[in-house]
N, C-alpha and C. Protein backbone atom coordinates (compact mmCIF):
# COMPACT_ATOMS: atom_id res chain seq x y z
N UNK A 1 0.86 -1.17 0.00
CA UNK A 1 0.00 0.00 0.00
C UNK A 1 0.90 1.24 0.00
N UNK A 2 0.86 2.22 -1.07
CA UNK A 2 1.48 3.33 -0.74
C UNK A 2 0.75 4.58 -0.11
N UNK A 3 1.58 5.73 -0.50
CA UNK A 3 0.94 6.73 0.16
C UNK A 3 -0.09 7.35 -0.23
N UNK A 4 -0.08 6.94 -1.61
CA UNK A 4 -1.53 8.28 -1.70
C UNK A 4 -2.46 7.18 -1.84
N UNK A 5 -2.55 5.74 -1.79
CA UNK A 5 -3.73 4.85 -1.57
C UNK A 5 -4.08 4.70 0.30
N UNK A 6 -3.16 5.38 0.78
CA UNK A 6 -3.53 5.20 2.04
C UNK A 6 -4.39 6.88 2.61
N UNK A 7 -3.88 7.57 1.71
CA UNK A 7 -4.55 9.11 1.68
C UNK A 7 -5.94 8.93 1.21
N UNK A 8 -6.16 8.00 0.23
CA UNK A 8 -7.37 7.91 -0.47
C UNK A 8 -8.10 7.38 0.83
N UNK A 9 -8.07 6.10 0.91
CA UNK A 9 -8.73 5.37 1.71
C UNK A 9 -8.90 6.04 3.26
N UNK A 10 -8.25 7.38 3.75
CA UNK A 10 -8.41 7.42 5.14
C UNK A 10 -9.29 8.76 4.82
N UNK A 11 -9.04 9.48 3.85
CA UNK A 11 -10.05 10.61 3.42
C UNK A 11 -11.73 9.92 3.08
N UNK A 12 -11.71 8.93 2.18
CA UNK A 12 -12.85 7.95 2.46
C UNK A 12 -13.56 7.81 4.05
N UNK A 13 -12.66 7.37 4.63
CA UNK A 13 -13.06 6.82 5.97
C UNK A 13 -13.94 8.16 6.44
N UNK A 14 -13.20 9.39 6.49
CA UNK A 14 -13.30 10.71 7.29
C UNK A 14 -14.34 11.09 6.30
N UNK A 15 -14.53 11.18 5.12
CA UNK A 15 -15.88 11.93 4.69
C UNK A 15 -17.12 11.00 4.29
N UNK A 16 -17.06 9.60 5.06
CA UNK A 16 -18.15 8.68 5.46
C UNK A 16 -18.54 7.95 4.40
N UNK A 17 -17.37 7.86 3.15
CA UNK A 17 -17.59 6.75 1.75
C UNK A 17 -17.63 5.53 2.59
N UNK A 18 -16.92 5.35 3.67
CA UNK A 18 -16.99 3.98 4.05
C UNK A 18 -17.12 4.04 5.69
N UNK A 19 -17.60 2.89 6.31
CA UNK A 19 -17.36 3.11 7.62
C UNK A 19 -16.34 3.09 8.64
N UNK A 20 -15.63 2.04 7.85
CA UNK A 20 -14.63 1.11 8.22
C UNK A 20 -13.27 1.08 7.59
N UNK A 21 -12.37 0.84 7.78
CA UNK A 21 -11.35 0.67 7.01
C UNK A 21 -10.30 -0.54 7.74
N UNK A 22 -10.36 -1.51 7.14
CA UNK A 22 -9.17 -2.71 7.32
C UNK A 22 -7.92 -2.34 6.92
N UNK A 23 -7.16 -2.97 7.33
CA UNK A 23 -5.94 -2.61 7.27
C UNK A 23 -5.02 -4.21 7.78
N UNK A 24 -4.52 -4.65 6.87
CA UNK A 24 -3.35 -5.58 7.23
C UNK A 24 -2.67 -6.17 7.64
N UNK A 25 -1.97 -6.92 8.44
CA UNK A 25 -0.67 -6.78 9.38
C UNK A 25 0.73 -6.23 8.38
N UNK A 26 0.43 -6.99 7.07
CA UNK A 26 1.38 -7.01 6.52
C UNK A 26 1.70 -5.47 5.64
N UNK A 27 0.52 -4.55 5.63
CA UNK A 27 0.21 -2.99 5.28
C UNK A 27 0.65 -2.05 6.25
N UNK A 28 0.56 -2.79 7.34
CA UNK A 28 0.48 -1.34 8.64
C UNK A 28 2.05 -1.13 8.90
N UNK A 29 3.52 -1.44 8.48
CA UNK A 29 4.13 -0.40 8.78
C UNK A 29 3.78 0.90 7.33
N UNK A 30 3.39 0.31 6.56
CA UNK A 30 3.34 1.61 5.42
C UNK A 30 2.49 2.48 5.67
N UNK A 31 1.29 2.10 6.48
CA UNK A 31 0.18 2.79 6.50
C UNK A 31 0.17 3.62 8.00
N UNK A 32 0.62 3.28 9.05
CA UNK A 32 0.81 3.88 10.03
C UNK A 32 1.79 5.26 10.08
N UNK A 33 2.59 5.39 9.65
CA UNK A 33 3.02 6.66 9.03
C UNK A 33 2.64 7.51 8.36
N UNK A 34 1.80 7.13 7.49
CA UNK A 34 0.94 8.06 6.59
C UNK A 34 -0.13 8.90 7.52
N UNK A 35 -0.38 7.97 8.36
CA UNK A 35 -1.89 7.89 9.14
C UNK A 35 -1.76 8.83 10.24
N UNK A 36 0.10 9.06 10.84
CA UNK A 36 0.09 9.80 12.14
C UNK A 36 0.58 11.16 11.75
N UNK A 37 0.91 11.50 10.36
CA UNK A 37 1.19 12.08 9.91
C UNK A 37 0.41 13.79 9.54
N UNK A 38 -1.29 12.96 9.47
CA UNK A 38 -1.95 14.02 8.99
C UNK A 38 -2.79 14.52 10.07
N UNK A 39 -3.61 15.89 9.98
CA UNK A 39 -3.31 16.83 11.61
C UNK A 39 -5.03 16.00 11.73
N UNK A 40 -5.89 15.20 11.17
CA UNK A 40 -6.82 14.80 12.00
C UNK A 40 -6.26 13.28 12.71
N UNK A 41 -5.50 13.12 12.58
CA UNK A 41 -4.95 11.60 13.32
C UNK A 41 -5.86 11.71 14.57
N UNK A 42 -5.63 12.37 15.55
CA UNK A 42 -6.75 11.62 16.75
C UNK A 42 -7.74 11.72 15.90
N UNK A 43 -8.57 11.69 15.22
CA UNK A 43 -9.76 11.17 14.81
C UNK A 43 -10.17 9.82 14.32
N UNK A 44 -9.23 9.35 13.88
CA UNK A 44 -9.07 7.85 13.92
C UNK A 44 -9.15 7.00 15.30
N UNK A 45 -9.57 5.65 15.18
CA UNK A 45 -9.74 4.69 16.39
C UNK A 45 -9.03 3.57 15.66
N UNK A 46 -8.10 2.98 16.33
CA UNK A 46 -8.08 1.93 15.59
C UNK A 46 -8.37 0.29 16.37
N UNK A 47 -8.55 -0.50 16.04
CA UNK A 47 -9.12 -1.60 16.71
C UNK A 47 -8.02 -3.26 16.53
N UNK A 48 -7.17 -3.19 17.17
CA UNK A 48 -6.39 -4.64 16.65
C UNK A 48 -7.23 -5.67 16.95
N UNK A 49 -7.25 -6.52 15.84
CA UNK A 49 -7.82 -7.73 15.48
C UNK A 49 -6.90 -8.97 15.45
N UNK A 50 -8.04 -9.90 14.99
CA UNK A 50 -6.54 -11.13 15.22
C UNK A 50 -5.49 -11.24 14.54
N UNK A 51 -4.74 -11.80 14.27
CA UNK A 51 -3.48 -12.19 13.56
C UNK A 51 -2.72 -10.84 13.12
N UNK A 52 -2.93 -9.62 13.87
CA UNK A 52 -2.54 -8.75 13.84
C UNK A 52 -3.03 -7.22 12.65
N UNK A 53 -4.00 -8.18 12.61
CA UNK A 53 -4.61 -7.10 11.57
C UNK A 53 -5.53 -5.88 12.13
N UNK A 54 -6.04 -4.24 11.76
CA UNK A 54 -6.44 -3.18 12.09
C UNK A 54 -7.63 -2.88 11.67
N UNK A 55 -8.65 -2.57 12.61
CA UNK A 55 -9.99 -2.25 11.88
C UNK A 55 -10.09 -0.65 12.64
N UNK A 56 -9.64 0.71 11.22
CA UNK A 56 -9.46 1.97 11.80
C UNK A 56 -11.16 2.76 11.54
N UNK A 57 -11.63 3.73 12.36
CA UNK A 57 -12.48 3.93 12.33
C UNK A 57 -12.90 5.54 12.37
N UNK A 58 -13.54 6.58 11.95
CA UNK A 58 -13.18 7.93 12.57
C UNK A 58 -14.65 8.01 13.36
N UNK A 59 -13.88 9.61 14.11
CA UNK A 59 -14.96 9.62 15.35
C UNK A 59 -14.98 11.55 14.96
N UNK A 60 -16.04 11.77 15.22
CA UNK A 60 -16.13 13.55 14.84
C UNK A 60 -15.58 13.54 16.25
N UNK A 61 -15.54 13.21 17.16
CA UNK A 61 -14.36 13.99 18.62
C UNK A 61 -13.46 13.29 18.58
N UNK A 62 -12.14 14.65 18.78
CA UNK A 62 -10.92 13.65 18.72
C UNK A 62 -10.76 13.49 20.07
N UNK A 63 -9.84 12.15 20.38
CA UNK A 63 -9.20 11.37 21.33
C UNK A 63 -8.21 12.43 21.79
N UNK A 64 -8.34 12.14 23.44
CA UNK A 64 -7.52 12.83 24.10
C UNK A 64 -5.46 12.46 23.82
């Protein structure tokens, strides 16, 4: 996954194309950088799942 498919998909997430967004084990060092990078990051939740995989989510209040 690069960067601007991870831009796509988290701008998705944030303007409610999708609810959800999965994410990998084998994606998330590429995608976790991208992700802490941009100034709504606390707005994201993210949820570890099994085998190490991420189910990220946004929230209109950001996390302390």
């Amino acid at each position: 996954m690069n960067e601007e498919e991870v831009m796509k998909q988290l701008d998705a997430l944030r303007d409610g194309e999708i609810q959800e967004l999965h994410v990998r084990k084998e994606d998330f060092l590429g995608f976790q950088p991208v992700l802490v990078r941009r100034e709504d990051f606390k707005h994201f939740r993210g949820v570890a799942g099994r085998g190490g995989n991420f189910t990220y989510y946004y929230t209109e209040t950001p996390r302390s």
